[in-house]
N, C-alpha and C. Protein backbone atom coordinates (compact mmCIF):
# COMPACT_ATOMS: atom_id res chain seq x y z
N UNK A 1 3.17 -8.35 28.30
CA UNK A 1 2.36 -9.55 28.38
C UNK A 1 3.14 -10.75 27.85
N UNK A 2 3.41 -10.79 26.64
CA UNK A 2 4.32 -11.82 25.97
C UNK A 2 5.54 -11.25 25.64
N UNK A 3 6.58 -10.72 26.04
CA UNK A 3 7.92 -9.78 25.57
C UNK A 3 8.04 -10.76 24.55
N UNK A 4 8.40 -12.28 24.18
CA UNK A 4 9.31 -12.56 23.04
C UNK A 4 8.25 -12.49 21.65
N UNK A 5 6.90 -12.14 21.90
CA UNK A 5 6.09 -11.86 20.56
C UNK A 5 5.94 -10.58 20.34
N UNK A 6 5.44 -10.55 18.63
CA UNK A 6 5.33 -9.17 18.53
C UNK A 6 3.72 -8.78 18.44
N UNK A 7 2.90 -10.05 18.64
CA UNK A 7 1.44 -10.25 18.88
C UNK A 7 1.32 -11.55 19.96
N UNK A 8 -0.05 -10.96 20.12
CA UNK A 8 -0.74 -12.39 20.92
C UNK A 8 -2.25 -12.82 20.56
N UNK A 9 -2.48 -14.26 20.73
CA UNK A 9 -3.88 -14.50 20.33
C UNK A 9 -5.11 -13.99 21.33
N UNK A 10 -5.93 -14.78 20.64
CA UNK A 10 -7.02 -14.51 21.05
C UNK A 10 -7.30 -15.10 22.40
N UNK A 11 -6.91 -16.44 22.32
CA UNK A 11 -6.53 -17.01 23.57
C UNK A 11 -5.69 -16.36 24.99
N UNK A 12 -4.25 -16.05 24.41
CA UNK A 12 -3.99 -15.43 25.23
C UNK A 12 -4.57 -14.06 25.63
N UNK A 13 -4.82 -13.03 25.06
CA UNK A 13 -5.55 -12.15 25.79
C UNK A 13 -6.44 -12.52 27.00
N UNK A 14 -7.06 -13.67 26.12
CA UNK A 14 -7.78 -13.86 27.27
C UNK A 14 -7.74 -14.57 28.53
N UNK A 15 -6.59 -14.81 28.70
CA UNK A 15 -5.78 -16.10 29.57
C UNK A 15 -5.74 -14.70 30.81
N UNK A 16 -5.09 -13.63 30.07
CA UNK A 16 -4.49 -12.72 31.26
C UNK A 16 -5.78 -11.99 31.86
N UNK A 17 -6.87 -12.12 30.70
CA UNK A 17 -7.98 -11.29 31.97
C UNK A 17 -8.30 -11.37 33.11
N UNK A 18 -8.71 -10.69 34.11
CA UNK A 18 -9.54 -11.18 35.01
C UNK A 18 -10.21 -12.27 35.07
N UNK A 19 -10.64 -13.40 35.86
CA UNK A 19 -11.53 -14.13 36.09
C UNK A 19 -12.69 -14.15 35.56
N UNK A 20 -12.91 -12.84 36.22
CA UNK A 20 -14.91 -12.65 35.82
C UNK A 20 -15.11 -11.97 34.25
N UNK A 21 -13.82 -12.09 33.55
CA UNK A 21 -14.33 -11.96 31.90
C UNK A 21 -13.85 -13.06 31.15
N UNK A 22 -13.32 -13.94 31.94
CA UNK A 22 -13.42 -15.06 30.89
C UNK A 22 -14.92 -15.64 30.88
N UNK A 23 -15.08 -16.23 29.55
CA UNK A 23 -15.84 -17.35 29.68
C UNK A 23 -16.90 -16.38 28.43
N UNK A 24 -16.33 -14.89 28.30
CA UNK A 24 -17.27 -13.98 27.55
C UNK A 24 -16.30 -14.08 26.03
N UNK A 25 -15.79 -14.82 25.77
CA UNK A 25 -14.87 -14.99 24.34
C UNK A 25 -16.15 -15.20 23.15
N UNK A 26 -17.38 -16.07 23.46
CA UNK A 26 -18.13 -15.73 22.45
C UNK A 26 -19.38 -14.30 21.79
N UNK A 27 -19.28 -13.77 23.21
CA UNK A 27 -19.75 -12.87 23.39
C UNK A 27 -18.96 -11.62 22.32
N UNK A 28 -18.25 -11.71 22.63
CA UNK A 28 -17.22 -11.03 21.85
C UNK A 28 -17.06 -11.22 20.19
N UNK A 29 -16.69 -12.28 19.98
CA UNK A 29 -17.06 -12.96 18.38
C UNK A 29 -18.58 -12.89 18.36
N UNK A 30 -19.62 -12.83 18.74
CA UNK A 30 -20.63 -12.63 18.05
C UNK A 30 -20.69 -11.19 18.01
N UNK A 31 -20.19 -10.04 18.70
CA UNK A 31 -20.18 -8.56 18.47
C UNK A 31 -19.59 -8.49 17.45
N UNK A 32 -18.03 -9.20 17.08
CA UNK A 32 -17.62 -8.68 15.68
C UNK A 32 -18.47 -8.78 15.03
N UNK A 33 -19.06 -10.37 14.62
CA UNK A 33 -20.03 -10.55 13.99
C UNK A 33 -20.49 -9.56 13.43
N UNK A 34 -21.30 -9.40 14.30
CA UNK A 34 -22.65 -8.19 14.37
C UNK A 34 -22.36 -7.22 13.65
N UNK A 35 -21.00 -6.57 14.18
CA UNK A 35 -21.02 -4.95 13.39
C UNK A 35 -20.06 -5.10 12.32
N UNK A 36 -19.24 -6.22 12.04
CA UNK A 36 -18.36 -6.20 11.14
C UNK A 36 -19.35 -5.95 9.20
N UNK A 37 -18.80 -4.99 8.46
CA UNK A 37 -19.76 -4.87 7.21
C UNK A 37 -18.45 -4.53 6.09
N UNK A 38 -19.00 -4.87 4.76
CA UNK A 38 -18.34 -4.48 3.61
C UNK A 38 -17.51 -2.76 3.75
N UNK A 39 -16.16 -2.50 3.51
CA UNK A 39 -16.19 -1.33 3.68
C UNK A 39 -16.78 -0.43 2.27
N UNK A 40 -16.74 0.38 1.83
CA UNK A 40 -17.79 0.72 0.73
C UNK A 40 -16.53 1.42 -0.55
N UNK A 41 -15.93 1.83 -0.18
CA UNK A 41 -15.16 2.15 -0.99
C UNK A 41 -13.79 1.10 -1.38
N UNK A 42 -13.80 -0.05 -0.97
CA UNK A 42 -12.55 -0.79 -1.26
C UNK A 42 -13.69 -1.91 -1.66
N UNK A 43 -14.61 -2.51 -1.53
CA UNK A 43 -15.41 -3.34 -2.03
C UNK A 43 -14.75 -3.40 -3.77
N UNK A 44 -15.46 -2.37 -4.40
CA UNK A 44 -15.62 -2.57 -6.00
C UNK A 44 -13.85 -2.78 -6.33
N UNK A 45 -12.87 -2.21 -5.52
CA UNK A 45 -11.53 -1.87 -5.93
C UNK A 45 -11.24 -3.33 -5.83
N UNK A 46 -11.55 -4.12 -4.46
CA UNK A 46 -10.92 -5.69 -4.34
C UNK A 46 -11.63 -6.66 -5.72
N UNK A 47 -13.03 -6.28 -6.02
CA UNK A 47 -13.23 -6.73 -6.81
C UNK A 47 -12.82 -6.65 -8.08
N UNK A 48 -12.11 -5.44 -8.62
CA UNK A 48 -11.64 -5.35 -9.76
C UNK A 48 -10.37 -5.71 -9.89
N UNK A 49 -9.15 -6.27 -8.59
CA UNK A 49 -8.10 -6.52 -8.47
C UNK A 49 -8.75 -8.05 -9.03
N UNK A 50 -9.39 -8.80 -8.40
CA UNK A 50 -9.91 -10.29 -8.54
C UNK A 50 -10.27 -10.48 -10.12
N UNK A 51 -10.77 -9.52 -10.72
CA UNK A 51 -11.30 -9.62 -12.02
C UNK A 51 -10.38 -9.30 -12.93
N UNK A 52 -9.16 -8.66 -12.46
CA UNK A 52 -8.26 -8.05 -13.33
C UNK A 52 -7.30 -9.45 -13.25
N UNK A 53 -7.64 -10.11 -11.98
CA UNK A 53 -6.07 -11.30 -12.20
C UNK A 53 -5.49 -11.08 -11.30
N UNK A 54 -5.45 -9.84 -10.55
CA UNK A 54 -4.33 -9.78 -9.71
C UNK A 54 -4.73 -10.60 -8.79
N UNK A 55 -2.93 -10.77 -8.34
CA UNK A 55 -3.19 -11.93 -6.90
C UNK A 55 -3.52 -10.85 -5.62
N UNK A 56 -4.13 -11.40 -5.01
CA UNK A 56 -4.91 -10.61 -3.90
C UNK A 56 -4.56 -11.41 -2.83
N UNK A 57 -3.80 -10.86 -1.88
CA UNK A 57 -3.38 -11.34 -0.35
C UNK A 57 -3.46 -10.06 0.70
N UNK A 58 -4.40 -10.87 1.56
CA UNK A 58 -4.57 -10.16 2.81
C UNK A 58 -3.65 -10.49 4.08
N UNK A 59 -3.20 -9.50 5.15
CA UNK A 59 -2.05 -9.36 5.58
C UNK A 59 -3.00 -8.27 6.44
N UNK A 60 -3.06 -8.80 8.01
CA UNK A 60 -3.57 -8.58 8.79
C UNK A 60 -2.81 -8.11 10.33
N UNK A 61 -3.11 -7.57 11.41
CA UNK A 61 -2.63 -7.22 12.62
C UNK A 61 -3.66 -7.68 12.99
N UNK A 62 -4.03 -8.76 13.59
CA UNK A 62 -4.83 -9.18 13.77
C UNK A 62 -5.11 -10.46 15.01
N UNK A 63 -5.33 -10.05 16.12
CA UNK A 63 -6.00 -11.45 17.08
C UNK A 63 -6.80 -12.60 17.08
N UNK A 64 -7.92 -12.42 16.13
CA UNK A 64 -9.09 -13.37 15.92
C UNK A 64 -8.25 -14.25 15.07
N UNK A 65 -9.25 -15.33 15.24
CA UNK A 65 -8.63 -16.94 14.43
C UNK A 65 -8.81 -16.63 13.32
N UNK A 66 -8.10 -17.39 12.55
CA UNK A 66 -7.89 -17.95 11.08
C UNK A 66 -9.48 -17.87 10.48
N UNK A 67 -10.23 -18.89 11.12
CA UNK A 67 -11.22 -19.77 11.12
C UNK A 67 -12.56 -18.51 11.27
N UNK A 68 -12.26 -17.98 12.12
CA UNK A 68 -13.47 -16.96 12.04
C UNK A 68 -13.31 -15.63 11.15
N UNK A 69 -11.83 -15.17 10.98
CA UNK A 69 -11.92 -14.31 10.24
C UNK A 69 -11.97 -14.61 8.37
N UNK A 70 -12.14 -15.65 8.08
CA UNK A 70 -12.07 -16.35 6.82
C UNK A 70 -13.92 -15.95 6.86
N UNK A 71 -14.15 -16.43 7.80
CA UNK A 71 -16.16 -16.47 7.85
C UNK A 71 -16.44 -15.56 7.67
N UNK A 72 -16.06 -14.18 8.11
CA UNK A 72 -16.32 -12.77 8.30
C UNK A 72 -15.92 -12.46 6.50
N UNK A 73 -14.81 -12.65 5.91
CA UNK A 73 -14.45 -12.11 5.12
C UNK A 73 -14.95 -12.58 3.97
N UNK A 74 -15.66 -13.90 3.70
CA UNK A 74 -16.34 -14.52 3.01
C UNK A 74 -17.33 -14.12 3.31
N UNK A 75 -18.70 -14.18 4.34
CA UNK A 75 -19.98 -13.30 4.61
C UNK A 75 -20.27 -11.38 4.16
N UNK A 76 -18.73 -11.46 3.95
CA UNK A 76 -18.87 -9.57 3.51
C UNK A 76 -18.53 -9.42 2.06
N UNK A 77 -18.01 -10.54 1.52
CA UNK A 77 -17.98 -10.35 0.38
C UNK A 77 -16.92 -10.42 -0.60
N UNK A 78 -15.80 -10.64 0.30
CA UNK A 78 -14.05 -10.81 0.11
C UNK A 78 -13.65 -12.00 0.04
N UNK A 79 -14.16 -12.49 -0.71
CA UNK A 79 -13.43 -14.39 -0.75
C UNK A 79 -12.53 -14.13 -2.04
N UNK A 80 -11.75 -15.32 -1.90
CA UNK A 80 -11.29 -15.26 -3.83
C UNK A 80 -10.12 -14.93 -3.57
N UNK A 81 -9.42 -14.61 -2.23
CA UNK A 81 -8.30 -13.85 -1.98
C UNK A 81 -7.22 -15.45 -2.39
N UNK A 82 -5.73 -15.26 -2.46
CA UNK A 82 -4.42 -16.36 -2.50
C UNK A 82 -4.24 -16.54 -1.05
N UNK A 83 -4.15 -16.07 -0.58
CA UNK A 83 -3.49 -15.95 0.80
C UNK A 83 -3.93 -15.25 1.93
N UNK A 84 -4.29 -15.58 3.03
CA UNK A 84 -4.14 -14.43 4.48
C UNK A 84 -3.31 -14.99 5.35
N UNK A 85 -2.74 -13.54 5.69
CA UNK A 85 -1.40 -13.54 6.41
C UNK A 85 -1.94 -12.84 7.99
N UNK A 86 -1.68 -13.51 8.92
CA UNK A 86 -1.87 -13.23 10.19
C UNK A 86 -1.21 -12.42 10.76
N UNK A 87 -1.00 -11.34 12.03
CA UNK A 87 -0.16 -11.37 12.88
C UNK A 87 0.18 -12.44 13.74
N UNK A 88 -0.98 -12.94 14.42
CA UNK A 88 -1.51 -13.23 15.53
C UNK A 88 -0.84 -15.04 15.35
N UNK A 89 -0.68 -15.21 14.31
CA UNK A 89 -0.41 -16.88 13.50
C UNK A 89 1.05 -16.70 13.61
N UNK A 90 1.88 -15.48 12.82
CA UNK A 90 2.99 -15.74 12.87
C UNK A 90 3.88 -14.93 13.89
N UNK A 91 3.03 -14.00 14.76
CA UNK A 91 3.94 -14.08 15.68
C UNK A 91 4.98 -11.94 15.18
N UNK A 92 4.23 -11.93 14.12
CA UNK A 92 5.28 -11.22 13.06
C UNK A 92 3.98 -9.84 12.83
N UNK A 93 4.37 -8.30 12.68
CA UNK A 93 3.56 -7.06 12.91
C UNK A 93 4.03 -6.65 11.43
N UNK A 94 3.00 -5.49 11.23
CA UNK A 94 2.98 -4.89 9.86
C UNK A 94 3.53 -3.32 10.48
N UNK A 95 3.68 -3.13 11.82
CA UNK A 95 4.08 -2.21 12.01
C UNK A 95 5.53 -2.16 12.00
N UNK A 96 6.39 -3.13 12.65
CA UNK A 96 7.57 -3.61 13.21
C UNK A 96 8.29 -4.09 10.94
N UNK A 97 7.44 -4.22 10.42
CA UNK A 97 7.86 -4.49 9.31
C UNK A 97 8.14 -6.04 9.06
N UNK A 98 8.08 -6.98 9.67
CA UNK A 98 8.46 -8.25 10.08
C UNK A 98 7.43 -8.74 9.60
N UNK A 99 5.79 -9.00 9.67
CA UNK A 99 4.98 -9.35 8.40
C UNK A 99 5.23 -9.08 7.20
N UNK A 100 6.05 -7.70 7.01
CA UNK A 100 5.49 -7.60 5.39
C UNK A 100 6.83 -8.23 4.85
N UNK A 101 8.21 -8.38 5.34
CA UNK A 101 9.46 -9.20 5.09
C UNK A 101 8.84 -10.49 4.50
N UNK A 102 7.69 -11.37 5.95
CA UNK A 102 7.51 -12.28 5.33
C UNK A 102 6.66 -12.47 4.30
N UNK A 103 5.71 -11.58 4.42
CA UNK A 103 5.11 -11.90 2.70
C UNK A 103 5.92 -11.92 1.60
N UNK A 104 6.70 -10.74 1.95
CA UNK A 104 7.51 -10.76 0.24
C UNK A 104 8.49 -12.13 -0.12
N UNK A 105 9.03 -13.01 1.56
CA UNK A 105 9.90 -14.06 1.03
C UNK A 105 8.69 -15.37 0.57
N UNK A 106 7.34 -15.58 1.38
CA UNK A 106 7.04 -16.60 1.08
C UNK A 106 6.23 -16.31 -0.04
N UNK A 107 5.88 -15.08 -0.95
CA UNK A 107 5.07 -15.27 -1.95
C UNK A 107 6.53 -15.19 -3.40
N UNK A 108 7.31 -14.77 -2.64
CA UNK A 108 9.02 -14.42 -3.74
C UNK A 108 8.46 -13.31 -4.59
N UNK A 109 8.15 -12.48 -4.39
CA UNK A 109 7.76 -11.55 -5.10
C UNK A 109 8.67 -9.73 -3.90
N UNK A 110 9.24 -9.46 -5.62
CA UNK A 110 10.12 -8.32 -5.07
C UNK A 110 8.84 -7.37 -4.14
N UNK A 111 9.33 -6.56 -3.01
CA UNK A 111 8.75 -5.73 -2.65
C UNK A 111 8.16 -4.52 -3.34
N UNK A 112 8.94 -3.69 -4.73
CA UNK A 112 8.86 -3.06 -5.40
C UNK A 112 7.56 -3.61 -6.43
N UNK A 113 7.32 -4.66 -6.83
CA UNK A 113 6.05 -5.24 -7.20
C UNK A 113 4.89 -5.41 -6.41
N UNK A 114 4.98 -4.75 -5.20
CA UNK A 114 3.42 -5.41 -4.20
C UNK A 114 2.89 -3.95 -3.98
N UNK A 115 1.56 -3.60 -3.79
CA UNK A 115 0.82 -2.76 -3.76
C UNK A 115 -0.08 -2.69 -2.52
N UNK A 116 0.21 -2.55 -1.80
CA UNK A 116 -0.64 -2.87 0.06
C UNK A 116 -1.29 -1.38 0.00
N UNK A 117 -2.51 -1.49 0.51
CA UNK A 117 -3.87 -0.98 0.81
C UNK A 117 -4.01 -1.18 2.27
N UNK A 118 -3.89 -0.10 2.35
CA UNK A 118 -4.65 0.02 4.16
C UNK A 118 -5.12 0.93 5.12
N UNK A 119 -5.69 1.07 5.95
CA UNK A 119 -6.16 2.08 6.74
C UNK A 119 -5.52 3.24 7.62
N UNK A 120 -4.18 2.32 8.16
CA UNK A 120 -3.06 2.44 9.21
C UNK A 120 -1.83 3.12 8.95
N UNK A 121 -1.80 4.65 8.53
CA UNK A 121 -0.51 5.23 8.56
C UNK A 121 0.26 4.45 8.65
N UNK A 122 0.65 4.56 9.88
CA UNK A 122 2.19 4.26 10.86
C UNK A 122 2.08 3.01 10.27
N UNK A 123 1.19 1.71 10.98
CA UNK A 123 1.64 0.22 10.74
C UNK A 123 1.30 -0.14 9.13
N UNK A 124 0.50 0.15 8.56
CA UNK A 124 0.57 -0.43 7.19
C UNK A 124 1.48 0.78 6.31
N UNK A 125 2.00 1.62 6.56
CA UNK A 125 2.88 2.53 6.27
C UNK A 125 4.21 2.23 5.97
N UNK A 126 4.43 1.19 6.73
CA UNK A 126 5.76 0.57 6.96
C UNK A 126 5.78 -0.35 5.60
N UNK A 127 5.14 -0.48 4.82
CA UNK A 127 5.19 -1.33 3.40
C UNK A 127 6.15 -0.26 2.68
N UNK A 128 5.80 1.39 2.44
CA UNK A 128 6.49 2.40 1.54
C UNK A 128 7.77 2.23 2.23
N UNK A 129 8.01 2.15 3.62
CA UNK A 129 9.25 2.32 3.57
C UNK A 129 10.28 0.91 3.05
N UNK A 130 9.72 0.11 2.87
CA UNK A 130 10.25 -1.16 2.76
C UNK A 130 10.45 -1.64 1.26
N UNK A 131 9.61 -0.20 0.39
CA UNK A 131 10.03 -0.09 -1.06
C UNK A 131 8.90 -0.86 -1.33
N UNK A 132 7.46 -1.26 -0.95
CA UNK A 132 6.27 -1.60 -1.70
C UNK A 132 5.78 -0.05 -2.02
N UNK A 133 4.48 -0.49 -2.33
CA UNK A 133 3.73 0.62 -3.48
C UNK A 133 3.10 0.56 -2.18
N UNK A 134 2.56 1.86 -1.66
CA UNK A 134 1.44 2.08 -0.52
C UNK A 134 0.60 2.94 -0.79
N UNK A 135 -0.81 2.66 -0.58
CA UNK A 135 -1.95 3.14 -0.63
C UNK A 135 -2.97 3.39 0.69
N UNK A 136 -2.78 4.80 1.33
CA UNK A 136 -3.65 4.90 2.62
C UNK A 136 -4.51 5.12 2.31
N UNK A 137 -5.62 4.29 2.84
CA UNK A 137 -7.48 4.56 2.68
C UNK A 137 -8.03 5.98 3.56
N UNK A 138 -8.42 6.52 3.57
CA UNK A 138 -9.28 7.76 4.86
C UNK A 138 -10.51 8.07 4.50
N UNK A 139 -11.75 7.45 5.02
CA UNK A 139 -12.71 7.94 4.37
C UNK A 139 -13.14 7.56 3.55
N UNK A 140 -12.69 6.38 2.95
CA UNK A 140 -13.29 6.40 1.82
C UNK A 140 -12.28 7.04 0.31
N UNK A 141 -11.51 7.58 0.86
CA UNK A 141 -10.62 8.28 -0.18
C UNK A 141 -9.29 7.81 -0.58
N UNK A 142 -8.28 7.43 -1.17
CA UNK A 142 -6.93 6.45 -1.44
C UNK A 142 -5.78 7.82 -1.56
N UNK A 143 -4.91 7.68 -1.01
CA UNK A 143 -3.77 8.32 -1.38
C UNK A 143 -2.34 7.33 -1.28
N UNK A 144 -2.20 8.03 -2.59
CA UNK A 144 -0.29 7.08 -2.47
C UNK A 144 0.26 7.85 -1.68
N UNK A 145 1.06 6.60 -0.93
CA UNK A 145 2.36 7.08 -0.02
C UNK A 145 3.49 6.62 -0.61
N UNK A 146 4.22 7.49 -1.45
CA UNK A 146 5.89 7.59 -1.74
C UNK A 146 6.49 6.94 -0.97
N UNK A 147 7.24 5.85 -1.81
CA UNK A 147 8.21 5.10 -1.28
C UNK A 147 9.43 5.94 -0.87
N UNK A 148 9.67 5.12 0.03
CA UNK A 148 11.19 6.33 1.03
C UNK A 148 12.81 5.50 0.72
């Protein structure tokens, strides 16, 4: 679709659809809406990172805007964060390792100091190999992934 990105927006996705699904882009944002909810076991944990001091940056694979996913994440309960880091903004994947490069240059903080939380083996996985601290969610349940 786009060879020189390693994401595309929201826009473009929808540029390449068919005809007869454009024009359904809000349709769509009001479904996230709808079903998007607190996850239940990382709730109290983000909150105790916020209460403890730590800096808290989110770092996303992600299509939806800036603008709506700030709304979502504030309506569920996650505000308070330093930073969110896009795919979709910079162009740059958490799988490919190229997001998490740039977090570590624009926050200057060694990789060996950052602690990423996430759902995604393979793409948020790519933090352990890059010498962050990794934590896979499943269920509800946290396991460290050994840096490689």
């Amino acid at each position: 679709m786009h060879p020189k990105q390693e994401d595309v927006t929201f826009r473009q996705i929808y540029q390449e659809l068919p005809e007869q699904y454009r024009g359904l882009e809000q349709a769509e944002l009001d479904a996230e809406k709808a079903a998007v909810y607190a996850n239940a076991a990382m709730a109290p944990v983000y909150q105790h990172a916020l209460q403890a001091g730590k800096r808290v940056i989110l770092c996303s694979d992600m299509y939806l805007t800036r603008d709506f996913l700030e709304k979502l994440l504030q309506n569920s309960g996650f505000g308070g964060y330093e930073k969110l880091y896009l795919s979709s903004e910079l162009m740059k994947t958490k799988g490919t390792g190229h997001l998490f490069h740039h977090v570590v240059q624009d926050t200057e903080t060694a990789p060996e100091k950052i602690l990423h939380i996430g759902d995604h083996l393979e793409s948020d996985g790519t933090a352990a190999i890059l010498g962050m601290g990794f934590v896979h969610v499943v269920d509800g349940r946290f396991f460290e992934v050994k840096r490689r």
